[in-house]
Structures are given as C-alpha cells and as structure tokens.
PDB file of N, CA and C in Angstrom:
ATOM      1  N   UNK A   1     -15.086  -2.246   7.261  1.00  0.00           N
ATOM      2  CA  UNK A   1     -14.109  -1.969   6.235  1.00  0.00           C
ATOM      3  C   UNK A   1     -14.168  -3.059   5.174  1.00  0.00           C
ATOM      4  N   UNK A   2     -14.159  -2.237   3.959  1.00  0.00           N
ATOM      5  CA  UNK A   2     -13.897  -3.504   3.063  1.00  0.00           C
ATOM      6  C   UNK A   2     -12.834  -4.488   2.670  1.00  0.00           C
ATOM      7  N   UNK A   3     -12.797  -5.602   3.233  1.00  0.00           N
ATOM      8  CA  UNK A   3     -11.864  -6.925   2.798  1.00  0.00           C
ATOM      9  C   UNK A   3     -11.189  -6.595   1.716  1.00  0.00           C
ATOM     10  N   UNK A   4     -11.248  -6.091   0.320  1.00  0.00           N
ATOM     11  CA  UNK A   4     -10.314  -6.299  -0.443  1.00  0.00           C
ATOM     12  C   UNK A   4      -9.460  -4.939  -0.425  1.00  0.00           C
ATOM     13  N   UNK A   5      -9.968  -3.510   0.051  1.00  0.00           N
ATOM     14  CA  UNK A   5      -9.891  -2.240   0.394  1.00  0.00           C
ATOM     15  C   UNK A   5      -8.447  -2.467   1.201  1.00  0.00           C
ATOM     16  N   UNK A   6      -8.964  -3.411   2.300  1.00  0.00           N
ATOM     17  CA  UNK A   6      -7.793  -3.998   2.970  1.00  0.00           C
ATOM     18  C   UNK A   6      -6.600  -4.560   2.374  1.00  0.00           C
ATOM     19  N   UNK A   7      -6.705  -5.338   2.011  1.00  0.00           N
ATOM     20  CA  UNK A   7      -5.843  -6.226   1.430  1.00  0.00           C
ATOM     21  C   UNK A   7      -5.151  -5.067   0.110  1.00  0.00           C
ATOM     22  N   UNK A   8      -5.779  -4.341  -0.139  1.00  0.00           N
ATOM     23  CA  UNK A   8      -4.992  -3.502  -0.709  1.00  0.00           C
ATOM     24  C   UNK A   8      -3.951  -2.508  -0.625  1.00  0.00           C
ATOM     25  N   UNK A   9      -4.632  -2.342   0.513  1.00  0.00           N
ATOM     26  CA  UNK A   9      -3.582  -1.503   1.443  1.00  0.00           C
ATOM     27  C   UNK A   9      -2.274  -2.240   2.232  1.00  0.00           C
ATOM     28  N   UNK A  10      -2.384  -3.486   2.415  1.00  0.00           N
ATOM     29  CA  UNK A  10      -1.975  -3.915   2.471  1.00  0.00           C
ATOM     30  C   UNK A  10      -0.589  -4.473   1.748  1.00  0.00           C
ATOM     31  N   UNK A  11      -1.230  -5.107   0.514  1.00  0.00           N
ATOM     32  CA  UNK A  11      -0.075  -5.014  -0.631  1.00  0.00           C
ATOM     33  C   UNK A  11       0.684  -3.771  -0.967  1.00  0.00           C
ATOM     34  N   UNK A  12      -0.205  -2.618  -1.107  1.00  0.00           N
ATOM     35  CA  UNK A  12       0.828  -1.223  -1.375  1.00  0.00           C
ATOM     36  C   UNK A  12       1.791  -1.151   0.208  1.00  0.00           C
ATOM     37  N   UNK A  13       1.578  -1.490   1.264  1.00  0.00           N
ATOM     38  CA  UNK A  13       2.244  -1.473   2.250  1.00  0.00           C
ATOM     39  C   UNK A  13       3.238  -2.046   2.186  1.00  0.00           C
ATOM     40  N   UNK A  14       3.526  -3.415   1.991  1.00  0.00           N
ATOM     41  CA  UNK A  14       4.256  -4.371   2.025  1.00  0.00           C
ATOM     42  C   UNK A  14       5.475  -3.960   0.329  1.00  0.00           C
ATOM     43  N   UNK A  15       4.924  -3.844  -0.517  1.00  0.00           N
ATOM     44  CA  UNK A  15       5.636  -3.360  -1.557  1.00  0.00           C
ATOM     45  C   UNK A  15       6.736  -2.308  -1.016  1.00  0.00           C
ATOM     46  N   UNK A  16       5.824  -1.010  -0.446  1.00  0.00           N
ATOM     47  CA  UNK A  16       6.672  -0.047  -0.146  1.00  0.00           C
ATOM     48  C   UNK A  16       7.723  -0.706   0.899  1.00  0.00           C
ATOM     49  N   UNK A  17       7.459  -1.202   1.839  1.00  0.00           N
ATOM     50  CA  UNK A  17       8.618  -1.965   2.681  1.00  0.00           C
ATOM     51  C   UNK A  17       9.277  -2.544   1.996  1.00  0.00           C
ATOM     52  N   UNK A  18       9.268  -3.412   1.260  1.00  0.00           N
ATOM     53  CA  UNK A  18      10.064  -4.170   0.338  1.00  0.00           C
ATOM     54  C   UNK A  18      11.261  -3.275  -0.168  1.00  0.00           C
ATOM     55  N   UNK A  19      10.631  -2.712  -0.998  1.00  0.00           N
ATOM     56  CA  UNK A  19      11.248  -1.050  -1.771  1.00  0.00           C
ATOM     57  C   UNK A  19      12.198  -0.521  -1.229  1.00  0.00           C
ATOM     58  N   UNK A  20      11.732  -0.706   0.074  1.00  0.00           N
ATOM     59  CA  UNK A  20      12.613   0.459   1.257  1.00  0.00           C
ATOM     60  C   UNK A  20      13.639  -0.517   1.799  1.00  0.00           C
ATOM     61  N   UNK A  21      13.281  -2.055   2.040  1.00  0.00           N
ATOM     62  CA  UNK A  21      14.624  -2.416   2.781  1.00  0.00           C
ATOM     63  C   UNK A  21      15.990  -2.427   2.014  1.00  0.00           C
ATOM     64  N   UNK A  22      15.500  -3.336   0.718  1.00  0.00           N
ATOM     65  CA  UNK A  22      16.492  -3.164   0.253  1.00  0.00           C
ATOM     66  C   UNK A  22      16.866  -3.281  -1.536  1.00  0.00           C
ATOM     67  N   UNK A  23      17.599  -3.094  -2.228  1.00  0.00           N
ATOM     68  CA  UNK A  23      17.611  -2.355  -3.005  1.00  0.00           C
ATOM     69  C   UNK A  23      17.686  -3.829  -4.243  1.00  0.00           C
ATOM     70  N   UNK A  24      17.780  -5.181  -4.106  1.00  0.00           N
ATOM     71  CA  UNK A  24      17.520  -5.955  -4.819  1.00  0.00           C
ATOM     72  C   UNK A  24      15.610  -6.128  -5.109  1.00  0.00           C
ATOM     73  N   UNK A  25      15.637  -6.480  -6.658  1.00  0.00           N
ATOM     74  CA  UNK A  25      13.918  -6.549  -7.086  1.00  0.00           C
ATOM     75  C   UNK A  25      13.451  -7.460  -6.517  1.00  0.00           C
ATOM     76  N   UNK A  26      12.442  -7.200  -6.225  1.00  0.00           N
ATOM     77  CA  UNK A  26      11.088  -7.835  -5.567  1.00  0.00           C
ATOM     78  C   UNK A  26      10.653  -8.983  -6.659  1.00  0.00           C
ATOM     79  N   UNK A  27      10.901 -10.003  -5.397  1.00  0.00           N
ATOM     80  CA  UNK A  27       9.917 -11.258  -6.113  1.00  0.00           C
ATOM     81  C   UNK A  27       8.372 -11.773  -5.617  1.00  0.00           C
ATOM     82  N   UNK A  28       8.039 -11.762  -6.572  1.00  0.00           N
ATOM     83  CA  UNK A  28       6.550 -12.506  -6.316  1.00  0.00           C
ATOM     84  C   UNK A  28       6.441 -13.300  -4.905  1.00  0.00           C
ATOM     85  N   UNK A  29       7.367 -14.224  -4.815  1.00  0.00           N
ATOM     86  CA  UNK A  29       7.143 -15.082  -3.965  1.00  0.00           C
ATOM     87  C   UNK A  29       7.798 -14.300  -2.377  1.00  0.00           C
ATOM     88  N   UNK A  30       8.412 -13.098  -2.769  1.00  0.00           N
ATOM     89  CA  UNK A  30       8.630 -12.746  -1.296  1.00  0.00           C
ATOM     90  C   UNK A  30       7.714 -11.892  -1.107  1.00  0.00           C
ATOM     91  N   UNK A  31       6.599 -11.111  -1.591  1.00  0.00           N
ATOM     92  CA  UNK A  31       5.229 -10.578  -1.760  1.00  0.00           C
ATOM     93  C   UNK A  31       4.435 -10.986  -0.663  1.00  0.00           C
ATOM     94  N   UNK A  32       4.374 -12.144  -1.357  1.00  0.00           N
ATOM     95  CA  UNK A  32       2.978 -13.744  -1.074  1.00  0.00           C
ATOM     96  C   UNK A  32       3.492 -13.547   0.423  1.00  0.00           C
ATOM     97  N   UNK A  33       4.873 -13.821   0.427  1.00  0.00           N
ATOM     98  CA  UNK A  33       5.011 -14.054   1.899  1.00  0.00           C
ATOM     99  C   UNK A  33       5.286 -13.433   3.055  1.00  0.00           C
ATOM    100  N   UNK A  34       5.063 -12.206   2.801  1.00  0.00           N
ATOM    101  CA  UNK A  34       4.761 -10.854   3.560  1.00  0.00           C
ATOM    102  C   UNK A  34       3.076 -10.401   3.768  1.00  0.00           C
ATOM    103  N   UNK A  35       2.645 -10.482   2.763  1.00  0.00           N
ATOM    104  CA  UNK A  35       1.394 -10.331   3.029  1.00  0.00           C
ATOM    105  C   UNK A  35       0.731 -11.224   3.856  1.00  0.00           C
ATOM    106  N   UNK A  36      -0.083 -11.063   4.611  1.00  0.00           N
ATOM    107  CA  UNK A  36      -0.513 -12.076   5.218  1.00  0.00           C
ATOM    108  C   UNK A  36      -2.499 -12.450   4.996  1.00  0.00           C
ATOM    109  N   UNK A  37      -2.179 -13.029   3.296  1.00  0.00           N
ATOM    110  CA  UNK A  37      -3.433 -13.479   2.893  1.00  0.00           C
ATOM    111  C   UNK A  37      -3.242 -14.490   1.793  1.00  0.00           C
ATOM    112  N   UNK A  38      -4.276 -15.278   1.518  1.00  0.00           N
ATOM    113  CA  UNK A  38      -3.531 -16.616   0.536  1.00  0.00           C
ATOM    114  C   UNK A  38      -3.232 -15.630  -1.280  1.00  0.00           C
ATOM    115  N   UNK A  39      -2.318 -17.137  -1.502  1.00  0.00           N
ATOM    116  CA  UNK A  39      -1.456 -16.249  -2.811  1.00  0.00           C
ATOM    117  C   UNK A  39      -2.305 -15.688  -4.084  1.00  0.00           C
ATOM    118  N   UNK A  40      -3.785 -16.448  -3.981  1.00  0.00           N
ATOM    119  CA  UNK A  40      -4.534 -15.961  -5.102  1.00  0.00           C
ATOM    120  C   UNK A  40      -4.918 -14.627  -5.020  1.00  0.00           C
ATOM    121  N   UNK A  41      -5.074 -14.707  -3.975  1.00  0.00           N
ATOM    122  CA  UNK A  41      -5.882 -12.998  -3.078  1.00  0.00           C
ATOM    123  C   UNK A  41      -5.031 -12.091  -3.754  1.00  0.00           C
ATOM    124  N   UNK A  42      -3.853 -12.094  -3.453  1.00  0.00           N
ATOM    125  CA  UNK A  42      -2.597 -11.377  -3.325  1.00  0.00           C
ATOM    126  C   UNK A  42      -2.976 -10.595  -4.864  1.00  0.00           C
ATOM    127  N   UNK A  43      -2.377 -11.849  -5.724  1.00  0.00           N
ATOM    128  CA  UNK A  43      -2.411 -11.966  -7.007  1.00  0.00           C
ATOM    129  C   UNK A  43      -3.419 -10.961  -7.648  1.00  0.00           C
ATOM    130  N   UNK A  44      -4.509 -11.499  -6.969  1.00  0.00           N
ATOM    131  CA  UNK A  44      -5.799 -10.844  -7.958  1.00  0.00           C
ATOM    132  C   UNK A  44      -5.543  -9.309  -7.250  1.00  0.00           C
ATOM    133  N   UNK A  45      -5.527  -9.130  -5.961  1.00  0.00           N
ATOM    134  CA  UNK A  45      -5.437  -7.548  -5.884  1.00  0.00           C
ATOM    135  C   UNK A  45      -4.038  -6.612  -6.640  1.00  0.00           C
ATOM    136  N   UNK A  46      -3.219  -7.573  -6.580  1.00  0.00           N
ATOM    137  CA  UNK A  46      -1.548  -6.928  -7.816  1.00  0.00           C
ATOM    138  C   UNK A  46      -2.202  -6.601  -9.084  1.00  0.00           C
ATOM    139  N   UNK A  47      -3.134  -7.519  -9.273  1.00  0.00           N
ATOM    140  CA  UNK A  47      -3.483  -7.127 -10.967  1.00  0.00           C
ATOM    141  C   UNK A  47      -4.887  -6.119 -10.895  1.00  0.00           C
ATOM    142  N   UNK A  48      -5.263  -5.853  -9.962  1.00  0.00           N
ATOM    143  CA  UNK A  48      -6.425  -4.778  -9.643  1.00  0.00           C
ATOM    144  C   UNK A  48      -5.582  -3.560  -9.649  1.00  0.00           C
ATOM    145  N   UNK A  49      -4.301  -3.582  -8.754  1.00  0.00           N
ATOM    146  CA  UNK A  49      -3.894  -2.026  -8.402  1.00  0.00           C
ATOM    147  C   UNK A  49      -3.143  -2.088  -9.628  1.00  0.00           C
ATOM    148  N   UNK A  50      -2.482  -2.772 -10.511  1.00  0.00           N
ATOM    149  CA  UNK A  50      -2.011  -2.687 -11.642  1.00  0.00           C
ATOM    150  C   UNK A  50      -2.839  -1.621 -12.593  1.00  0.00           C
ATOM    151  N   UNK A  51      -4.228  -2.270 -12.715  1.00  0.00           N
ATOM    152  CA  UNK A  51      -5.470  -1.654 -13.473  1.00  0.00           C
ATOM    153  C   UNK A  51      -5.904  -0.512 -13.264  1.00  0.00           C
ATOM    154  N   UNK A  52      -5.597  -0.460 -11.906  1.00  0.00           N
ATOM    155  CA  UNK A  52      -6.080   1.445 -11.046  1.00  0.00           C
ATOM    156  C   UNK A  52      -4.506   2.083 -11.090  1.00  0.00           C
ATOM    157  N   UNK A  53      -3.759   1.395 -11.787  1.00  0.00           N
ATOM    158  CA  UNK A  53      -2.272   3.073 -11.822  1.00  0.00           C
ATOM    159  C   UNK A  53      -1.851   3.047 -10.406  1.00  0.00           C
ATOM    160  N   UNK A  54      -1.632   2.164  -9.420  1.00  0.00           N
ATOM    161  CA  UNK A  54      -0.828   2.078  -8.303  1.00  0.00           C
ATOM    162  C   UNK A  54       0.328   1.179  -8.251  1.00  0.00           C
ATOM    163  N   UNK A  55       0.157   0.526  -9.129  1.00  0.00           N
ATOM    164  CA  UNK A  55       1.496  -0.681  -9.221  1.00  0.00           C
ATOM    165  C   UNK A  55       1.827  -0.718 -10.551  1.00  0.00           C
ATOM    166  N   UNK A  56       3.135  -1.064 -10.907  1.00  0.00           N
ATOM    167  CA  UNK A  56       3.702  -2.123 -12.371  1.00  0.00           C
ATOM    168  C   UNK A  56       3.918  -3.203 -11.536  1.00  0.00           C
ATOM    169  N   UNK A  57       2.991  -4.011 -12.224  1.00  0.00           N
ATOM    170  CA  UNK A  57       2.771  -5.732 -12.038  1.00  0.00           C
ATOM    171  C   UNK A  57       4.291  -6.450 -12.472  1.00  0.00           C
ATOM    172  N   UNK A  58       4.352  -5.836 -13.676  1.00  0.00           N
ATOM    173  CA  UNK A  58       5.462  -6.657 -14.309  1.00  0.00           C
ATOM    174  C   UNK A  58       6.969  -6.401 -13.682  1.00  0.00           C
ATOM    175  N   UNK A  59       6.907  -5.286 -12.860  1.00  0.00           N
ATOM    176  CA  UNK A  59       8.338  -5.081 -12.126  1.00  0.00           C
ATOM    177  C   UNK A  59       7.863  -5.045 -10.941  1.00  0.00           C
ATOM    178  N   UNK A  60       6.969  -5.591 -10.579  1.00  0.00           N
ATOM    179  CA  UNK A  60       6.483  -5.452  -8.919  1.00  0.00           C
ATOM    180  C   UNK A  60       6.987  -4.118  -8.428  1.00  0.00           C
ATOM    181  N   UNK A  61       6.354  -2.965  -8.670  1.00  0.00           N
ATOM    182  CA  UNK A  61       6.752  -1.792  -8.323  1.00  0.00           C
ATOM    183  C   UNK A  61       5.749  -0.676  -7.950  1.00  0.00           C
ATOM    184  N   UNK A  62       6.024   0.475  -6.945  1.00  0.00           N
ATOM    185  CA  UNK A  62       4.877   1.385  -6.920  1.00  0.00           C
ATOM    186  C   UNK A  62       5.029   2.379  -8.063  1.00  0.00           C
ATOM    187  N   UNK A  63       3.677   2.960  -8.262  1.00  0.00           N
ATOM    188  CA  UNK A  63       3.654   3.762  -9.160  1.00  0.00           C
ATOM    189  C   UNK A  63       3.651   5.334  -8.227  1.00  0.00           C
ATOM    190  N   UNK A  64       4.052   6.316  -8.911  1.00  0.00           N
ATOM    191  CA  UNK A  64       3.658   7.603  -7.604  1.00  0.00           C
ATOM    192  C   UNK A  64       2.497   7.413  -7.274  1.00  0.00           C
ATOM    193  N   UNK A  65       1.310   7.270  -7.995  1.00  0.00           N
ATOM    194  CA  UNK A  65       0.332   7.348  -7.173  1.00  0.00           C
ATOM    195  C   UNK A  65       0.216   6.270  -6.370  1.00  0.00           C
ATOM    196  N   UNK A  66       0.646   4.888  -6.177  1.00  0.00           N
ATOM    197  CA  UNK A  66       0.476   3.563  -5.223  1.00  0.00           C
ATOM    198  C   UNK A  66       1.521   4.284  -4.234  1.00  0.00           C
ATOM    199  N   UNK A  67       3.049   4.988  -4.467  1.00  0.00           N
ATOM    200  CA  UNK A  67       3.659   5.080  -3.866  1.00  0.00           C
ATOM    201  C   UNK A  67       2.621   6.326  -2.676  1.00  0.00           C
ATOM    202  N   UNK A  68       2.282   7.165  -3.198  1.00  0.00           N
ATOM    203  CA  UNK A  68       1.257   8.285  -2.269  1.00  0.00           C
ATOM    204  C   UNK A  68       0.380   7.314  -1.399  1.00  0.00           C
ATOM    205  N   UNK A  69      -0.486   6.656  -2.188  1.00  0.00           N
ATOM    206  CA  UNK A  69      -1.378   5.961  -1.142  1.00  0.00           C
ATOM    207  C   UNK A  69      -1.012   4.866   0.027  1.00  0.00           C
ATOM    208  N   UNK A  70       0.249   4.353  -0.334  1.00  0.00           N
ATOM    209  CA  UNK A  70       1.001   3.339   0.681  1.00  0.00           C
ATOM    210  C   UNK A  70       1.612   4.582   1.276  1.00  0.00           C
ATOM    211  N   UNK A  71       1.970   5.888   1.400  1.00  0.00           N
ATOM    212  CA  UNK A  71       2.215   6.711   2.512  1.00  0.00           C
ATOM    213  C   UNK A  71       1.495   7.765   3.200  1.00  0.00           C
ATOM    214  N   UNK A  72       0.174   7.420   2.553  1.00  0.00           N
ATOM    215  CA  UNK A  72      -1.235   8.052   3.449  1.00  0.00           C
ATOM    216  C   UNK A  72      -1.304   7.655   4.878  1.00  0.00           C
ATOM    217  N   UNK A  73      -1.008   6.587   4.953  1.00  0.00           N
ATOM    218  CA  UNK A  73      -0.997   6.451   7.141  1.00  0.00           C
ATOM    219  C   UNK A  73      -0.795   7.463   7.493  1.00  0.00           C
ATOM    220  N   UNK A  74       0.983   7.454   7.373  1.00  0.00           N
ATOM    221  CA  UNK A  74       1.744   7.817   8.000  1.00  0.00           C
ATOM    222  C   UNK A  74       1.563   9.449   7.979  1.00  0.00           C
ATOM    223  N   UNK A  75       1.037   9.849   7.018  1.00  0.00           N
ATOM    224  CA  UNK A  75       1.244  11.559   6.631  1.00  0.00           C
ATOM    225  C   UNK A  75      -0.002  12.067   7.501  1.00  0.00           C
ATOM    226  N   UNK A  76      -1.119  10.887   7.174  1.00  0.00           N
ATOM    227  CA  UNK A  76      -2.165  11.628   8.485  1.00  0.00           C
ATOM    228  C   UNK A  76      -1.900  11.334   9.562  1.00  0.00           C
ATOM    229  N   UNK A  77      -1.409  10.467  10.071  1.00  0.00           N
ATOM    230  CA  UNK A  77      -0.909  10.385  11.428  1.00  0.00           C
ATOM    231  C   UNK A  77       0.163  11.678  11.708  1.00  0.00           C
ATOM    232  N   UNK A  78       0.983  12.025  11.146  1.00  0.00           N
ATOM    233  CA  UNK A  78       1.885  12.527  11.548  1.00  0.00           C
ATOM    234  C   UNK A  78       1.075  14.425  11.266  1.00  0.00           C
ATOM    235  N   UNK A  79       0.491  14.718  10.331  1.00  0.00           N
ATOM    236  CA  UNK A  79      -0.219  16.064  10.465  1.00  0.00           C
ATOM    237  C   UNK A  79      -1.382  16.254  11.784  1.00  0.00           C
ATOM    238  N   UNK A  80      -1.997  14.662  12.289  1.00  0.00           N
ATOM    239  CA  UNK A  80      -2.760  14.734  13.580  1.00  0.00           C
ATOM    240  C   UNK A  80      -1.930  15.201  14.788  1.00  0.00           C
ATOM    241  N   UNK A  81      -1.057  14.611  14.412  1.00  0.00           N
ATOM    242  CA  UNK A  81       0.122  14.799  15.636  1.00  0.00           C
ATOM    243  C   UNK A  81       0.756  16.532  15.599  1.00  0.00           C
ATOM    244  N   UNK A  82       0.946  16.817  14.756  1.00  0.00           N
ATOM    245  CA  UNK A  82       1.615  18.496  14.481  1.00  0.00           C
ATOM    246  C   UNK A  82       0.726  19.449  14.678  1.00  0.00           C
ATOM    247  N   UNK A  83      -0.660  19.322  14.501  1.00  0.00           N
ATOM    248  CA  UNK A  83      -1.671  19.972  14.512  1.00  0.00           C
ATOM    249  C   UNK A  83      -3.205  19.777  14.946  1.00  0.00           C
ATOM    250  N   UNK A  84      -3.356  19.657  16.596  1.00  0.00           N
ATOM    251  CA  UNK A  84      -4.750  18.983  16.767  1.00  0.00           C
ATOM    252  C   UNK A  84      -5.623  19.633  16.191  1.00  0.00           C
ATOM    253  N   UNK A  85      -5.540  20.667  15.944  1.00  0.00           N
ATOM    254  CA  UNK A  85      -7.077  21.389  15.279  1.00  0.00           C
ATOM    255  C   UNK A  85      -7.799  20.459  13.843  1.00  0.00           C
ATOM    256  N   UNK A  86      -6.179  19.853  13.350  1.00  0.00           N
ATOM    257  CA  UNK A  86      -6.970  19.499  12.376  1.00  0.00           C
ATOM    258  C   UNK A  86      -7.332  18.018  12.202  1.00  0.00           C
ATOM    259  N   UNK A  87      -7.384  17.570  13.642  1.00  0.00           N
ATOM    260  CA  UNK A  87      -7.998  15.863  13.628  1.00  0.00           C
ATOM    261  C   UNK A  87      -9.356  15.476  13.301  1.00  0.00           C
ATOM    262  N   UNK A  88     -10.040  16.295  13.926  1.00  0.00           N
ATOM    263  CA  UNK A  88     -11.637  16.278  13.255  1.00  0.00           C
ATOM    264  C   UNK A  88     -11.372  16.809  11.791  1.00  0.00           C
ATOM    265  N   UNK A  89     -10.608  17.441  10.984  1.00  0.00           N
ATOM    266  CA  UNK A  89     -11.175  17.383   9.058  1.00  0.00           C
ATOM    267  C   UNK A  89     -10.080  15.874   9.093  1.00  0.00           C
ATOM    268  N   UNK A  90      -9.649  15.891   9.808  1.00  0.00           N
ATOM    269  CA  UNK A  90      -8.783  14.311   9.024  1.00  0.00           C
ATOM    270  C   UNK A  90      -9.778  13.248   8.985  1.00  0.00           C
ATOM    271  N   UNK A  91     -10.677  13.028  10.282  1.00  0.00           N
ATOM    272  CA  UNK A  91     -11.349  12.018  10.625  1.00  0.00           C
ATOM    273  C   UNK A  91     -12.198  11.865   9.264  1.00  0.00           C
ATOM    274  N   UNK A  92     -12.936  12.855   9.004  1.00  0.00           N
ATOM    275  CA  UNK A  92     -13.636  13.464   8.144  1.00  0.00           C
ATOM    276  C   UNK A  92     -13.655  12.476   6.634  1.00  0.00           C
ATOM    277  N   UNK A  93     -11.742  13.011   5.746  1.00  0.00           N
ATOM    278  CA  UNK A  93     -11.454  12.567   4.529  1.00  0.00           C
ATOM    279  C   UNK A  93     -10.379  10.927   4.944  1.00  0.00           C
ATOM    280  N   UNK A  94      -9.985  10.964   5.579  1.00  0.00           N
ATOM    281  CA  UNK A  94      -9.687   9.686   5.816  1.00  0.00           C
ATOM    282  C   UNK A  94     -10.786   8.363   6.535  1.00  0.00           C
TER     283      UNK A  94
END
C-alpha cells in the first residue's frame, strides 16, 4: 500500500471523527495530534487533499467528496456484511 495513500486516508478519517465528536472547529494542532504521523506529513497531505476537492484547508473541513471517501470503509464493510454474493466484486473495486 502506498504510504501517502495511507496517510490520507487517514487524515480524511480523523477529520471526519473530529466533525462527528463535536461540534466546536477543528484546530490544526488537534489534527497533528490525532493523526499518528509527524506534523509536516500531515500538513503536506491537508494541502494535497485540499488540491484533489476532499478538504477546505482553510476551515479544516470535508468536502462531500472527502466526506464520501472517509466513509468508504465503513459502506463496504457494511454491504459485505448484508450481502455475501457481493464480496468478491467488492474485493475487486476496493
């Protein structure tokens, strides 16, 4: 898997948690410290998914489409689970 692929998923993960606990804005520095990779990393992938339409950098926020891809786990996990027939096409596009 690719390292920054990761770490991307990662950050859209951690955002969406953020998002979800609770309803004060997200700071940079509580980001950094959820993620668990050093702060430049972080940084440079915020301003990557910024560039690809998954985040606003400037409000630390998901975009629908970051918000979709930080809930891709869960939606294939949970259609594997409702429907074995279709675990082999999941394996497939995921």
């Amino acid at each position: 898997m690719d390292r920054n692929a990761h770490l991307a998923r990662l950050v859209l993960r951690a955002l969406l948690s953020l998002s979800q606990s609770t309803s004060a804005p997200i700071s940079l520095e509580r980001l950094v410290a959820v993620v668990p990779a050093p702060a430049p990393a972080v940084l440079a992938t915020l301003r990557m998914l910024d560039e690809e339409g998954y985040v606003d950098a400037s409000r630390l926020r998901l975009t629908l489409q970051g918000f979709a891809a930080a809930n891709l786990p869960q939606v294939v996990a949970f259609e594997r689970r409702r429907n074995p027939r279709l675990r082999k096409a999941y394996r497939v596009v995921a």
